[in-house]
Protein backbone atom coordinates (compact mmCIF):
# COMPACT_ATOMS: atom_id res chain seq x y z
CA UNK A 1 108.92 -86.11 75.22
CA UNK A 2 108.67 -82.46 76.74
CA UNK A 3 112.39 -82.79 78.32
CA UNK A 4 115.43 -84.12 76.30
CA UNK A 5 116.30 -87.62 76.36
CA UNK A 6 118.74 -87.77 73.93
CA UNK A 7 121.00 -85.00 76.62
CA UNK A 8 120.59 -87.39 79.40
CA UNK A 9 121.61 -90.48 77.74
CA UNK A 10 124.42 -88.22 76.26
CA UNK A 11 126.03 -87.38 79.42
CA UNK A 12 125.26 -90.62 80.73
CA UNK A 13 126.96 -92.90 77.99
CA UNK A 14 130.00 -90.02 78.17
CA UNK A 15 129.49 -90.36 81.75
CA UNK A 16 130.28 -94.31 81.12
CA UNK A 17 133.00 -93.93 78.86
CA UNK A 18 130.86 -95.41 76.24
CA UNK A 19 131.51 -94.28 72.54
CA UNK A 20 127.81 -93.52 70.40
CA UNK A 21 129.24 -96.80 68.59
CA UNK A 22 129.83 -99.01 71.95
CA UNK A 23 126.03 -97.81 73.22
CA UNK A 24 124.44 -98.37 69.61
CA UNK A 25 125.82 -101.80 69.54
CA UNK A 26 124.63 -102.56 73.10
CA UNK A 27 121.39 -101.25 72.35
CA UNK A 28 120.94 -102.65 69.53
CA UNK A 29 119.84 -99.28 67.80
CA UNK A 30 122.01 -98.04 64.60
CA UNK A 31 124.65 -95.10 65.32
CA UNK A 32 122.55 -92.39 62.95
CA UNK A 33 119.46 -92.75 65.22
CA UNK A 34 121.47 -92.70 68.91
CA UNK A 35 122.97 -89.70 67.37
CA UNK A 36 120.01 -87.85 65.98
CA UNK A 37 118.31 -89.12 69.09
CA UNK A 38 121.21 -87.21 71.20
CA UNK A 39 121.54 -84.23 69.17
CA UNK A 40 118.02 -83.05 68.34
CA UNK A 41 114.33 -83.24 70.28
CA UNK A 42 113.08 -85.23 67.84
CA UNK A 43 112.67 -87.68 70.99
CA UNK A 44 110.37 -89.91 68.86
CA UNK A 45 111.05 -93.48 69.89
CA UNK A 46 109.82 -96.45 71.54
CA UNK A 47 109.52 -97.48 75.22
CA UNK A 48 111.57 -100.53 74.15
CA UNK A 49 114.27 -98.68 72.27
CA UNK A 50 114.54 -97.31 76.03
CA UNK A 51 114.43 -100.15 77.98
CA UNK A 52 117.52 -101.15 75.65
CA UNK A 53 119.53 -98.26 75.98
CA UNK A 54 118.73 -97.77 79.92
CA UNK A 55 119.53 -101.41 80.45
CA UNK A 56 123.08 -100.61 78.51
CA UNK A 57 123.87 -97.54 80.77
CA UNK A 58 123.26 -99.79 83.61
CA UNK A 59 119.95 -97.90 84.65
CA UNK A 60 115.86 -98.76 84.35
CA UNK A 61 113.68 -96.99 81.79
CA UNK A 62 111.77 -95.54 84.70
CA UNK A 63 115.03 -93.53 86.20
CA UNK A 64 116.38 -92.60 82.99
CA UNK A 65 113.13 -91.02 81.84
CA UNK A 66 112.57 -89.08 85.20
CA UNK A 67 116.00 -88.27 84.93
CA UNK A 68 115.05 -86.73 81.83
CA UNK A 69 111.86 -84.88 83.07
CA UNK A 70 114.65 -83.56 86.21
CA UNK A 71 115.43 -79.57 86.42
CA UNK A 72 113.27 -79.12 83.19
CA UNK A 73 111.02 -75.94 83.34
CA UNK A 74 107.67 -75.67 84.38
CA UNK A 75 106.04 -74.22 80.95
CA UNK A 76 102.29 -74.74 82.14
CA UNK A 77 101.90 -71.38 82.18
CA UNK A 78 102.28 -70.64 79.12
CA UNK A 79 99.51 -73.63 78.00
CA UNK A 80 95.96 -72.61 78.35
CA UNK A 81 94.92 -75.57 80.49
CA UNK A 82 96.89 -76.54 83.54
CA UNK A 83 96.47 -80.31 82.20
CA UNK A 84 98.19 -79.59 78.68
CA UNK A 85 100.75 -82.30 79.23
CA UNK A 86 98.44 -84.73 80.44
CA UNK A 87 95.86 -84.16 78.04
CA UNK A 88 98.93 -84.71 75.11
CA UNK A 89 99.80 -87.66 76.79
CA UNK A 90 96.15 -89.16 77.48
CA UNK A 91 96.04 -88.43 73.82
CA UNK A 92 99.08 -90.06 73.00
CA UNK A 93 98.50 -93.52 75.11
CA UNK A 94 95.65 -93.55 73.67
CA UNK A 95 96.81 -94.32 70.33
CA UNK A 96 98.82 -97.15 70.94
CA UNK A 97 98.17 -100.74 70.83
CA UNK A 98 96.29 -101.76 74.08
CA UNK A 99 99.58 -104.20 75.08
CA UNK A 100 101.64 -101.19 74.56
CA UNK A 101 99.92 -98.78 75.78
CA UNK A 102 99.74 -100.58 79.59
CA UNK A 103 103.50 -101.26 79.33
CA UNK A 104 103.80 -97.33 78.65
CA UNK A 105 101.22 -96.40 81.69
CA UNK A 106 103.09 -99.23 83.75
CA UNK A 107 106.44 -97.16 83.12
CA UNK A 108 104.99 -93.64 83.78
CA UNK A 109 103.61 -94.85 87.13
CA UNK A 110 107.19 -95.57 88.50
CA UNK A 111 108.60 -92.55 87.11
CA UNK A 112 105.65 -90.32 89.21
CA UNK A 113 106.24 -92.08 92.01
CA UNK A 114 109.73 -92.25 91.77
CA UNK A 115 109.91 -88.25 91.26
CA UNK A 116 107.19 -87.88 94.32
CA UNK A 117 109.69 -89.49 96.79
C-alpha cells in the first residue's frame, strides 16, 4: 500500500492498550508478522489479515485503510501519469482470484467514498 498500515494499526493497538502479543492473538496473525507489518512498508498482506486486525481494534477494514491513506502526501507529481496509482492498482486487482478481487474492489469503494464525505 502507498501509505503505512503497519503506523496506523501501531498507534491504534497502543492507542487501545493492546500489547503486539494481545492484537496477534486476536487477530489471529503470529507476533513476527504484526511486528514486521508495524515496523517496515513491506505492507504486503491480505484484505482478510485486515478485516481481522480492524475487527480486533474495534474498527472496519474500510476506516482503517483510509485511515491509512489520511495526511499521506500527494506524490503524483513525481509519476509520469496522473493515474500511476490507479494504473498499479488496476494492475494489482487484476491479478487476484475473481472472488477476491470483488471483495478487494467492494472494500476500496467504501474507503473512496468514505474519504469523499
Amino acid at each position: 500500500m502507498g501509505a503505512n498500515l503497519g503506523s496506523e494499526i501501531r498507534k491504534r493497538r497502543i492507542k487501545l492498550n493492546l500489547t503486539q502479543e494481545d492484537l496477534a492473538e486476536l487477530s489471529n496473525i503470529s507476533v513476527n508478522f504484526l511486528s514486521q507489518l508495524e515496523r517496515t512498508n513491506n505492507q504486503n498482506i491480505s484484505i482478510k489479515k485486515i478485516e481481522s486486525i480492524a475487527t480486533a481494534l474495534n474498527t472496519s477494514t474500510p476506516e482503517l485503510i483510509s485511515a491509512a491513506y489520511k495526511n499521506q502526501p500527494d506524490n503524483i507529481e513525481n509519476n509520469k501519469s496522473k493515474f500511476y496509482f490507479l494504473d498499479k492498482l488496476n494492475i494489482a486487482i487484476k491479478k487476484l482470484p475473481q472472488k477476491e478481487a470483488e471483495e478487494v474492489s467492494k472494500h476500496l469503494f467504501y474507503v473512496i467514498n468514505d474519504l469523499t464525505k
